[in-house]
PDB file of N, CA and C in Angstrom:
ATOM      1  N   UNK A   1      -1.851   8.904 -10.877  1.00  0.00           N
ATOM      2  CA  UNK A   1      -2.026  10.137 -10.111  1.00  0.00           C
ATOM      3  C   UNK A   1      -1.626   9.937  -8.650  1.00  0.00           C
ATOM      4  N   UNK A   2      -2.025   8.581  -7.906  1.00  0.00           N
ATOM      5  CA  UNK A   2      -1.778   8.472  -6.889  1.00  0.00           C
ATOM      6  C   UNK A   2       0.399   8.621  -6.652  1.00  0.00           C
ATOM      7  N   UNK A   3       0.396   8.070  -7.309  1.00  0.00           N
ATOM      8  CA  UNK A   3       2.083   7.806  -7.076  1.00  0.00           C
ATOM      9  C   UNK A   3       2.627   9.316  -7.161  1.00  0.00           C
ATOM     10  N   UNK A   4       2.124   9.889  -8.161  1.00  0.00           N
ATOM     11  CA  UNK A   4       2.280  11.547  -8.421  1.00  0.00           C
ATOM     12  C   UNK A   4       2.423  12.369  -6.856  1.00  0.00           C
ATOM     13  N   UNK A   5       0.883  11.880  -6.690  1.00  0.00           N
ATOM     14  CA  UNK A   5       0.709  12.512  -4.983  1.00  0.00           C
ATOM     15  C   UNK A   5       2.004  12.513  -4.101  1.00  0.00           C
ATOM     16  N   UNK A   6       2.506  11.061  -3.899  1.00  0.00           N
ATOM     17  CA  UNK A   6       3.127  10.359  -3.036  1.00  0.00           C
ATOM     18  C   UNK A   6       4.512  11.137  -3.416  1.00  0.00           C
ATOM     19  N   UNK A   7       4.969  11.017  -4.544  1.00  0.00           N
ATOM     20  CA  UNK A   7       6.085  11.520  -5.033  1.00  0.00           C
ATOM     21  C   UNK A   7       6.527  13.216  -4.690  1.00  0.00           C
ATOM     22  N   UNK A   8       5.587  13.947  -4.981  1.00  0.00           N
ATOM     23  CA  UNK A   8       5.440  15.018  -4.501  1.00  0.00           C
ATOM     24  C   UNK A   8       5.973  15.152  -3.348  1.00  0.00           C
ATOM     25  N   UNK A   9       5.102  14.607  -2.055  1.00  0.00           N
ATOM     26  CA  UNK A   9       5.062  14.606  -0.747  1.00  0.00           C
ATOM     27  C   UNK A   9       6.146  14.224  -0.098  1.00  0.00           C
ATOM     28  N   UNK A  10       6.737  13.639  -1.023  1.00  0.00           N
ATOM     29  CA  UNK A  10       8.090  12.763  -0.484  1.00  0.00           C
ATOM     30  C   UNK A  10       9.270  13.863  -0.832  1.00  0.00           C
ATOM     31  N   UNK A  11       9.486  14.891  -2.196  1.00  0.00           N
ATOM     32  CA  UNK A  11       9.901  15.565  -2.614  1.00  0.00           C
ATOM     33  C   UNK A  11       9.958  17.107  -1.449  1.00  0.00           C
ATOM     34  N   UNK A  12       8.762  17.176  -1.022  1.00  0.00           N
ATOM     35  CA  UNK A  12       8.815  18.564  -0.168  1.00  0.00           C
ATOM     36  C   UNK A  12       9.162  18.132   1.382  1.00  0.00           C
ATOM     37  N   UNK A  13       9.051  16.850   1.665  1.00  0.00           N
ATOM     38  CA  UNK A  13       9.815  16.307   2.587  1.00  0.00           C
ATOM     39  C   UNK A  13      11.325  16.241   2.468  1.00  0.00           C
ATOM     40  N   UNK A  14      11.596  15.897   1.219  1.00  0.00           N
ATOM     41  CA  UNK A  14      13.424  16.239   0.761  1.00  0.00           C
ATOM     42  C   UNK A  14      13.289  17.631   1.057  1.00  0.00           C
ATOM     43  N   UNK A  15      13.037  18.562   0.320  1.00  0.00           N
ATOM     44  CA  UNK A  15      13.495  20.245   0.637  1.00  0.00           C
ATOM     45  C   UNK A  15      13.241  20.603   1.690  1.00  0.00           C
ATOM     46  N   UNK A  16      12.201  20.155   2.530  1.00  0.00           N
ATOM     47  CA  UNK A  16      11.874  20.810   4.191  1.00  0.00           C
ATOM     48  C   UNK A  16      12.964  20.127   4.743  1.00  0.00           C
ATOM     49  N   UNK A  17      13.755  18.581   4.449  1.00  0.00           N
ATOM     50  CA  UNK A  17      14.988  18.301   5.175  1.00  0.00           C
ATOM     51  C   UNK A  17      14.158  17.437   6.595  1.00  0.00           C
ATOM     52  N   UNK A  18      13.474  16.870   5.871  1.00  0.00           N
ATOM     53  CA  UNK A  18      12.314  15.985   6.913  1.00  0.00           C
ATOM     54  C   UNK A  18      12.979  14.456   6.903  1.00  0.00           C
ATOM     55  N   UNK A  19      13.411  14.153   5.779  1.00  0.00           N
ATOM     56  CA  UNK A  19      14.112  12.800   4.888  1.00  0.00           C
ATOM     57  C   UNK A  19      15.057  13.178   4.259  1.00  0.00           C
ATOM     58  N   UNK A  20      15.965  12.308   4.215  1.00  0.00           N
ATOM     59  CA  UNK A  20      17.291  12.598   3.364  1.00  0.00           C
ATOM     60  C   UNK A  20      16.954  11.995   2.391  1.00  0.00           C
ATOM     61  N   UNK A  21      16.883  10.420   2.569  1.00  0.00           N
ATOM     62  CA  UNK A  21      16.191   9.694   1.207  1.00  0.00           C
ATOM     63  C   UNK A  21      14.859   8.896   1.481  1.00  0.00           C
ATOM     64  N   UNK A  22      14.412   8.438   0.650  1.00  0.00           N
ATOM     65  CA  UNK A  22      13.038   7.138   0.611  1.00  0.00           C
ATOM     66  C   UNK A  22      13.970   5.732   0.123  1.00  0.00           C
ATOM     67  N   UNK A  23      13.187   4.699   0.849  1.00  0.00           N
ATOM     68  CA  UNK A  23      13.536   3.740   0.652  1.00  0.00           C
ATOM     69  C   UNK A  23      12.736   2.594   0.192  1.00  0.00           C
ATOM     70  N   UNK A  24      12.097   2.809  -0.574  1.00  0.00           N
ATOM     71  CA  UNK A  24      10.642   1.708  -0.618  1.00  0.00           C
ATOM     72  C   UNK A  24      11.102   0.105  -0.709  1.00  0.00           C
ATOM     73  N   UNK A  25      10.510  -0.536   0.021  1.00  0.00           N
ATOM     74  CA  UNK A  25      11.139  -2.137   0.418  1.00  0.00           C
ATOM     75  C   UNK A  25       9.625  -2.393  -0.312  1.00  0.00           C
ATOM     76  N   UNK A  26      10.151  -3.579  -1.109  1.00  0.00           N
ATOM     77  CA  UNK A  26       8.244  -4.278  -2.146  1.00  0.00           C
ATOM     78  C   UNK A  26       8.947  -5.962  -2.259  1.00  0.00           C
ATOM     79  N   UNK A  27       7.877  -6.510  -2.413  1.00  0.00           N
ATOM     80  CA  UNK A  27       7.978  -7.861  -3.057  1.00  0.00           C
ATOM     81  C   UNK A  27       8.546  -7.477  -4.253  1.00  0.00           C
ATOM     82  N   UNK A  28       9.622  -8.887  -4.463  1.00  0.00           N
ATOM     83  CA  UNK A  28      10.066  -9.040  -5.644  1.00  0.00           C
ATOM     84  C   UNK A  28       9.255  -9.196  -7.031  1.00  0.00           C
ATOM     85  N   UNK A  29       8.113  -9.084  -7.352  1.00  0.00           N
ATOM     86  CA  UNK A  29       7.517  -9.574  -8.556  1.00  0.00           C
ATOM     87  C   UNK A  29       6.955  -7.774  -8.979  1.00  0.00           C
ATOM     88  N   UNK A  30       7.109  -6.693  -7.376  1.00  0.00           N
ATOM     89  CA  UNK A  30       6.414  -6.052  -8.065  1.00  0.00           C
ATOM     90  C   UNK A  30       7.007  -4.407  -7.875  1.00  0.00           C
ATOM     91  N   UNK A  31       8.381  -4.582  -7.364  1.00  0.00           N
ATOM     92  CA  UNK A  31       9.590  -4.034  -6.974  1.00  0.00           C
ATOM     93  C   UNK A  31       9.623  -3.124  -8.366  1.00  0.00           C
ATOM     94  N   UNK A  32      10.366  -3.803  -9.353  1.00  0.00           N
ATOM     95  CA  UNK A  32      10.561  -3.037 -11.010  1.00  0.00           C
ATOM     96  C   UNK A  32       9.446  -2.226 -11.460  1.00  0.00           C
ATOM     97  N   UNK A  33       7.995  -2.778 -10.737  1.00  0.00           N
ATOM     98  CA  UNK A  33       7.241  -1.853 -11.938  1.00  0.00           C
ATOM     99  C   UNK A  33       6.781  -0.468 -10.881  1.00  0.00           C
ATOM    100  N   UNK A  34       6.965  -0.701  -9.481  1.00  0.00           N
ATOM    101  CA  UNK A  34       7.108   0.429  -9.138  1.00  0.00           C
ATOM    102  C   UNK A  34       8.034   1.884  -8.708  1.00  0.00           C
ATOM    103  N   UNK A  35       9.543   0.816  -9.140  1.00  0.00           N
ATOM    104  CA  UNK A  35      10.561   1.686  -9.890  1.00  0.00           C
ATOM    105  C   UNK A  35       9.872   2.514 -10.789  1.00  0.00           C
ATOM    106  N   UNK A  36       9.359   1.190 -12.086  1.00  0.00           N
ATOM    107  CA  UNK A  36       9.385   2.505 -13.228  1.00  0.00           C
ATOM    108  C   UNK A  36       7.976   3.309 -13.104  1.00  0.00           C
ATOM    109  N   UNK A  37       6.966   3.354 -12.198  1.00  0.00           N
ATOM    110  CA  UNK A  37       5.850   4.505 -11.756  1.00  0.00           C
ATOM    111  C   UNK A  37       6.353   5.772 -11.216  1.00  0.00           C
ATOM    112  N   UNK A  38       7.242   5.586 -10.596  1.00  0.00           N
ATOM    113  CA  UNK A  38       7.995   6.501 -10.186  1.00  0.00           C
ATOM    114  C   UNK A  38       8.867   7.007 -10.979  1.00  0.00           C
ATOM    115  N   UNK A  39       9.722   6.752 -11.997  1.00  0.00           N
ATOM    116  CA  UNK A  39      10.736   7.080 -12.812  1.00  0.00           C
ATOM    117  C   UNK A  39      10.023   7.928 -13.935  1.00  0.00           C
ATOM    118  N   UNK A  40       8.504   7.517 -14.038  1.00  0.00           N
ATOM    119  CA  UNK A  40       7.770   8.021 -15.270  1.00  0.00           C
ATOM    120  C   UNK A  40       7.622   9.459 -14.614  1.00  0.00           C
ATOM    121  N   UNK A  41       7.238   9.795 -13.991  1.00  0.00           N
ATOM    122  CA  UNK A  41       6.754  11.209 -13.087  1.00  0.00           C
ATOM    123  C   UNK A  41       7.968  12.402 -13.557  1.00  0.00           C
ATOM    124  N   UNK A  42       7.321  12.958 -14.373  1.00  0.00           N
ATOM    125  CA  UNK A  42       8.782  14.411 -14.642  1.00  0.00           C
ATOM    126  C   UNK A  42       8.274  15.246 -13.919  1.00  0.00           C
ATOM    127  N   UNK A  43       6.904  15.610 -13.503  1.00  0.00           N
ATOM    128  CA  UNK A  43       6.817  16.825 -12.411  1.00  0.00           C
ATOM    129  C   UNK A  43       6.391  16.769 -10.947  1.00  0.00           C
ATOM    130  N   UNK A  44       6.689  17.780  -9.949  1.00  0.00           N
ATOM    131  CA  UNK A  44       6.740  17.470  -8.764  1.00  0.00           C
ATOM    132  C   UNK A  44       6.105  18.693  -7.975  1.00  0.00           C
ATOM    133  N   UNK A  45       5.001  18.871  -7.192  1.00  0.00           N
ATOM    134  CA  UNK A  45       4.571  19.939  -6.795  1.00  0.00           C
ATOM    135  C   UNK A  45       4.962  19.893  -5.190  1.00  0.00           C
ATOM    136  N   UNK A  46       5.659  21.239  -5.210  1.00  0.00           N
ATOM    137  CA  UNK A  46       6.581  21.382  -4.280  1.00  0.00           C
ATOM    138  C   UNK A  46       6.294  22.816  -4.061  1.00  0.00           C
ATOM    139  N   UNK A  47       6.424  23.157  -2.369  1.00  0.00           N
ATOM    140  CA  UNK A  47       6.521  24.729  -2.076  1.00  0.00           C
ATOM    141  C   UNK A  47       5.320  25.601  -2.872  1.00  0.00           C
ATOM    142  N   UNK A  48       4.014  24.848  -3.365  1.00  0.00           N
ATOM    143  CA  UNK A  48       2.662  25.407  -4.038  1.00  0.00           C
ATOM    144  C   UNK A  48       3.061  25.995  -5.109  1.00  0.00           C
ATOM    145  N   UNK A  49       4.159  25.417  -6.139  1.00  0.00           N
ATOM    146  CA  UNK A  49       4.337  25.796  -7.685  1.00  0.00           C
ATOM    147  C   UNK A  49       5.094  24.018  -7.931  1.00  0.00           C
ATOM    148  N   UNK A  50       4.506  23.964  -9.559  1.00  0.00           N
ATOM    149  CA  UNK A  50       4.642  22.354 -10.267  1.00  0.00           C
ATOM    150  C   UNK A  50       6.298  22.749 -10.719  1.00  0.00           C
ATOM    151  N   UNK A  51       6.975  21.625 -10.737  1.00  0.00           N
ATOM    152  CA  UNK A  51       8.444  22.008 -11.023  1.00  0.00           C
ATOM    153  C   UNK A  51       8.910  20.812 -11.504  1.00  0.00           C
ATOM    154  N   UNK A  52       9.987  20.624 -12.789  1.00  0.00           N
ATOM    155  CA  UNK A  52      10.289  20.044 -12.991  1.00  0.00           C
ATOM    156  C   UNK A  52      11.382  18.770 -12.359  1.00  0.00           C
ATOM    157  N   UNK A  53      11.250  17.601 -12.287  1.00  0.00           N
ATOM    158  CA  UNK A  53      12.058  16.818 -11.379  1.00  0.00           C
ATOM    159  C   UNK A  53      13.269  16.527 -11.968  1.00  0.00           C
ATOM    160  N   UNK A  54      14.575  16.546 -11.234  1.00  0.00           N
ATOM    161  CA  UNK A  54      15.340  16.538 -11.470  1.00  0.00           C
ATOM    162  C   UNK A  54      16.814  15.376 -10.871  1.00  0.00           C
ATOM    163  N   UNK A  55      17.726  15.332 -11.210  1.00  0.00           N
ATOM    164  CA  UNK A  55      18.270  14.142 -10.870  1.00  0.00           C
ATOM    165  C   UNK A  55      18.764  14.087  -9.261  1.00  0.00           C
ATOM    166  N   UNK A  56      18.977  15.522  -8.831  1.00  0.00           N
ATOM    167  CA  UNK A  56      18.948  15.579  -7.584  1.00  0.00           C
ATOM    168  C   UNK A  56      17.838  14.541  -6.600  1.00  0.00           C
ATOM    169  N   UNK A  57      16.852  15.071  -7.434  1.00  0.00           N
ATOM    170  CA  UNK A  57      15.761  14.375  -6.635  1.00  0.00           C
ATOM    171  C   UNK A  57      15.864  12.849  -6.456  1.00  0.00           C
ATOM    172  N   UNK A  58      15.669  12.080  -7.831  1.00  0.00           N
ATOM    173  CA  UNK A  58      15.582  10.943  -8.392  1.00  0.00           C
ATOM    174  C   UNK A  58      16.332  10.172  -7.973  1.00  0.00           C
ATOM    175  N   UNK A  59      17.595  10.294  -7.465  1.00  0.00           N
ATOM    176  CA  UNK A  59      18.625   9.772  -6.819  1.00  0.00           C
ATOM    177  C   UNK A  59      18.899   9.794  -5.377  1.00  0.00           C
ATOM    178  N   UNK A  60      17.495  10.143  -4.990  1.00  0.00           N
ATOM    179  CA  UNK A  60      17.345  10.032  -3.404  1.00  0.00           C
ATOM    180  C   UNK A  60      16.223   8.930  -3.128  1.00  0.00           C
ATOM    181  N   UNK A  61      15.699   8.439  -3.938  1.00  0.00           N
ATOM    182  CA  UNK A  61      14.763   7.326  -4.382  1.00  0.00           C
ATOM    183  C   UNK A  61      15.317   5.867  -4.780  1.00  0.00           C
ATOM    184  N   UNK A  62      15.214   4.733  -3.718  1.00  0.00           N
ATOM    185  CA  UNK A  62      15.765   3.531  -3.713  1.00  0.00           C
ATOM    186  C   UNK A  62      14.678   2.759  -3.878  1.00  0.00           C
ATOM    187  N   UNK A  63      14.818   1.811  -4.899  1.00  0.00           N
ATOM    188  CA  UNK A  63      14.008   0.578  -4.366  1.00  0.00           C
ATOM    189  C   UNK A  63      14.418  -0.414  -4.810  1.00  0.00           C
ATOM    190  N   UNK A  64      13.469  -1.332  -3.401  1.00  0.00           N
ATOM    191  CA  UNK A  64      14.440  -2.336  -3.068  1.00  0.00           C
ATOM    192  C   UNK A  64      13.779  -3.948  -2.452  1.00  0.00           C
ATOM    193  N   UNK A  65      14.031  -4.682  -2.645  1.00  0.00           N
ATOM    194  CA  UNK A  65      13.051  -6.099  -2.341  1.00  0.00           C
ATOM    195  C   UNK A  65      13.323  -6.663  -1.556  1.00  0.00           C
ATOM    196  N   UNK A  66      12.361  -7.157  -0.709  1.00  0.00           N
ATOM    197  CA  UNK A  66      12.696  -7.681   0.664  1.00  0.00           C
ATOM    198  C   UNK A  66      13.842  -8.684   0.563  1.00  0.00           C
ATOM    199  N   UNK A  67      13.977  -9.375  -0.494  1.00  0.00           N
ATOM    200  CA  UNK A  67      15.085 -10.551  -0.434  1.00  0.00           C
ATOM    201  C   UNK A  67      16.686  -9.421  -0.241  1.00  0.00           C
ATOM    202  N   UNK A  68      16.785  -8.188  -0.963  1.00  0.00           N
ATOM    203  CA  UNK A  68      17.962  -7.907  -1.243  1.00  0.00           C
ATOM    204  C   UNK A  68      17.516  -6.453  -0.107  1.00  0.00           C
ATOM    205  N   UNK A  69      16.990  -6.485   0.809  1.00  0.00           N
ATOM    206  CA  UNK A  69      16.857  -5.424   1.980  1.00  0.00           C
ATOM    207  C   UNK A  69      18.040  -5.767   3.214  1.00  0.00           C
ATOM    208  N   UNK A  70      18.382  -6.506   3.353  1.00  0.00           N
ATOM    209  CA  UNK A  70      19.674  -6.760   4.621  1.00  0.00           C
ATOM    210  C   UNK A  70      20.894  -6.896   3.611  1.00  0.00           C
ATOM    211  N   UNK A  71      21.211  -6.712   2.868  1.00  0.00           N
ATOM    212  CA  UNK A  71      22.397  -6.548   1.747  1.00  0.00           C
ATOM    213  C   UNK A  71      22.581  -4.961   1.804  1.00  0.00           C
ATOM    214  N   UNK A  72      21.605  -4.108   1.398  1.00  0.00           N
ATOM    215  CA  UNK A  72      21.076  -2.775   1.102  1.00  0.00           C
ATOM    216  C   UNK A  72      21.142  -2.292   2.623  1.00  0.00           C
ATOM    217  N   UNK A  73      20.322  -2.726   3.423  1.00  0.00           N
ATOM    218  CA  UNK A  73      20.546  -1.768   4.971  1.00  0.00           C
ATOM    219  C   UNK A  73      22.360  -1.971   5.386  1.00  0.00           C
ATOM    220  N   UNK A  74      23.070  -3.060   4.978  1.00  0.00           N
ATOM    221  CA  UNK A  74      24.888  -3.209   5.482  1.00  0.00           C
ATOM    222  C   UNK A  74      25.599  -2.278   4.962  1.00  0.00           C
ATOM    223  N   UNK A  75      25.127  -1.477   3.903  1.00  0.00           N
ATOM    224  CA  UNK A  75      25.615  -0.619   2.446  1.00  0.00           C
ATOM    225  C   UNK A  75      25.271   0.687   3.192  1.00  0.00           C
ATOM    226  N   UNK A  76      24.303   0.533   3.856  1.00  0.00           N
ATOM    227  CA  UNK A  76      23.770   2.000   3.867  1.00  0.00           C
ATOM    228  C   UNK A  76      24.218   2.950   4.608  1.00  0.00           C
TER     229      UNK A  76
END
């Protein structure tokens, strides 16, 4: 539920045009599984109605591990 929250918040920050993207930087051991917490989430409450998430969204969502974060910021 918590990640739900977060996801959301991060989502109506994309449509208000607050953030272009998120970038979450994690330790390597624990990087993947909060990829896939986030990847699990199909809905997104946005603008006070639940809406389905979509690839627009999903693809504004990076993550990324401190070892491979100065590789990723040269790219960016």
């Amino acid at each position: 539920k918590r990640y739900e929250g977060i996801f959301s918040q991060y989502c109506q920050m994309l449509v208000d045009g607050t953030v272009q993207e998120v970038v979450y930087i994690c330790p390597e051991r624990i990087c993947p599984r909060i990829e896939r917490l986030f990847l699990k989430i199909e809905t997104m409450f946005v603008d006070g109605k639940i809406r389905p998430i979509n690839d627009s969204f999903r693809k504004r969502f990076h993550f990324v591990t401190y070892e491979g974060w100065g590789e990723y910021a040269k790219n960016f």
